[in-house]
C-alpha atoms as a PDB file:
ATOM      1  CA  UNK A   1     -18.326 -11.751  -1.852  1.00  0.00           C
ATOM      2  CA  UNK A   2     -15.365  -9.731  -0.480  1.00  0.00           C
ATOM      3  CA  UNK A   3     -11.979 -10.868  -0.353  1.00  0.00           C
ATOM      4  CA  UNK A   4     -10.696  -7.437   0.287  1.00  0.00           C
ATOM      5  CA  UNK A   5     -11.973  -4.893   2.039  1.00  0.00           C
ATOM      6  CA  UNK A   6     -12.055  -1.560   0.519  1.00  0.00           C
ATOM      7  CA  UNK A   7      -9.524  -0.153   2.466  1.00  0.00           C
ATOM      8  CA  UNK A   8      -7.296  -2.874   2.216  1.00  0.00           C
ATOM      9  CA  UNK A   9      -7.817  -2.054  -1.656  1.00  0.00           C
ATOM     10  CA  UNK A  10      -7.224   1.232  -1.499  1.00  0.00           C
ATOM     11  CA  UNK A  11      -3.964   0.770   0.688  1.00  0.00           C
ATOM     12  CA  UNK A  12      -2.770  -1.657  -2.562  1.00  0.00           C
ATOM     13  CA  UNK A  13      -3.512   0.490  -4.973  1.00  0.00           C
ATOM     14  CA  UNK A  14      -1.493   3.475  -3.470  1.00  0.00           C
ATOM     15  CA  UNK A  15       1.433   1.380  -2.891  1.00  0.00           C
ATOM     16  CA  UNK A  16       0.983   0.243  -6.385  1.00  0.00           C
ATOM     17  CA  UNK A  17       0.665   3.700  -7.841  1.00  0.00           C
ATOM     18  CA  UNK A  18       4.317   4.480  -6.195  1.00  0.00           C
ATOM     19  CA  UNK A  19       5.967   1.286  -7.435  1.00  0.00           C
ATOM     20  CA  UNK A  20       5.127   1.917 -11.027  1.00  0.00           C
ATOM     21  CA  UNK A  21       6.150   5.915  -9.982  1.00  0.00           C
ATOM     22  CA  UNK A  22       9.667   4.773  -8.925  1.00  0.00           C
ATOM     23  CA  UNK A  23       9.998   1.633 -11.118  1.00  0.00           C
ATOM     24  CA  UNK A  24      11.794   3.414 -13.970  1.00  0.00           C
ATOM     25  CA  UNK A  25      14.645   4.318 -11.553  1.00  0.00           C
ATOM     26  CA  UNK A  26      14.052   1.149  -9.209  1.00  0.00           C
ATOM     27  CA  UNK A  27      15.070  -1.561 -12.489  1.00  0.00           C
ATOM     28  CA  UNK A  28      17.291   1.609 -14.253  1.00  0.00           C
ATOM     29  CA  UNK A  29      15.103   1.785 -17.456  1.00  0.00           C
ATOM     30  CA  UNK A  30      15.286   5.760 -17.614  1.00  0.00           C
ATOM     31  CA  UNK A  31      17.510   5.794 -20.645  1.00  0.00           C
ATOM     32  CA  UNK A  32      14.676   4.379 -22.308  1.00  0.00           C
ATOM     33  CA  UNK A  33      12.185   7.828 -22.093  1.00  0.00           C
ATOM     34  CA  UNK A  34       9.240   6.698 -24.068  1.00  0.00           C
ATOM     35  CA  UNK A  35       9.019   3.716 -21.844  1.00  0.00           C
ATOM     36  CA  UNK A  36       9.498   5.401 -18.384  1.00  0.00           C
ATOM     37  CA  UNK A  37       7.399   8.236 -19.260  1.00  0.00           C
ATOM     38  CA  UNK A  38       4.329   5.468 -20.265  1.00  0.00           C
ATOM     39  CA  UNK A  39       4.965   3.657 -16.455  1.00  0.00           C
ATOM     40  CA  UNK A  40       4.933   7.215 -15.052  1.00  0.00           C
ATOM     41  CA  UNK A  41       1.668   7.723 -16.753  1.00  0.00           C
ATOM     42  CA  UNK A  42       0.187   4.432 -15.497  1.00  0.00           C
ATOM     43  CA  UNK A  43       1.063   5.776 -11.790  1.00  0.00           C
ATOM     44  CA  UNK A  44      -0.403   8.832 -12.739  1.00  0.00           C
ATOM     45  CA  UNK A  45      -4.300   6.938 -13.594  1.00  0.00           C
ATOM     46  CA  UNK A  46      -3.892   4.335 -10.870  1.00  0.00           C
ATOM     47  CA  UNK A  47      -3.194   6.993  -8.000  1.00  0.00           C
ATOM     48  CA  UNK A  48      -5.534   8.777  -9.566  1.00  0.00           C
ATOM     49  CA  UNK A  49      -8.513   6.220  -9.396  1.00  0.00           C
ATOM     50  CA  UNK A  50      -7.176   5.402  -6.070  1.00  0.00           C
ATOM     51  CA  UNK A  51      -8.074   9.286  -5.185  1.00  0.00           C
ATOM     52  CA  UNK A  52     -11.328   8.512  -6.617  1.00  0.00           C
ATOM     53  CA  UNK A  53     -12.174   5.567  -4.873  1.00  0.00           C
ATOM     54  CA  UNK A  54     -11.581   7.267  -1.542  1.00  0.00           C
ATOM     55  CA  UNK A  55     -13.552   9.859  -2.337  1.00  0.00           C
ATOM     56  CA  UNK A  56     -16.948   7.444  -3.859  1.00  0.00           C
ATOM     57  CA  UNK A  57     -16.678   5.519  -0.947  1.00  0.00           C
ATOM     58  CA  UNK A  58     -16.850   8.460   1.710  1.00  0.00           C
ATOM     59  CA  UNK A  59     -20.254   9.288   0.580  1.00  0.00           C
END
């Protein structure tokens, strides 16, 4: 059963991937560098998998 389409997903998980990117300066949490270096690093694995995704489902 799909309720998304994998394109749809992918489209969400990009735009997710740049939220958590530009979250530490979009709710002003930089001061804090442990914790906006640990959502930079989540953005960095999901638009990573996203990349991956693409690329498994092109076969």
């Amino acid at each position: 059963m799909k309720i998304v389409s994998t394109s749809m997903h992918t489209r969400i998980d990009y735009i997710a991937g740049i939220f958590f990117f530009a979250s530490p300066w979009i709710f002003s949490f930089t001061e804090s560098v442990y914790a906006a270096w640990t959502v930079i690093a989540v953005a960095a694995v999901a638009l990573t998998m996203s990349l991956f995704t693409v690329l498994s489902t092109k076969r």
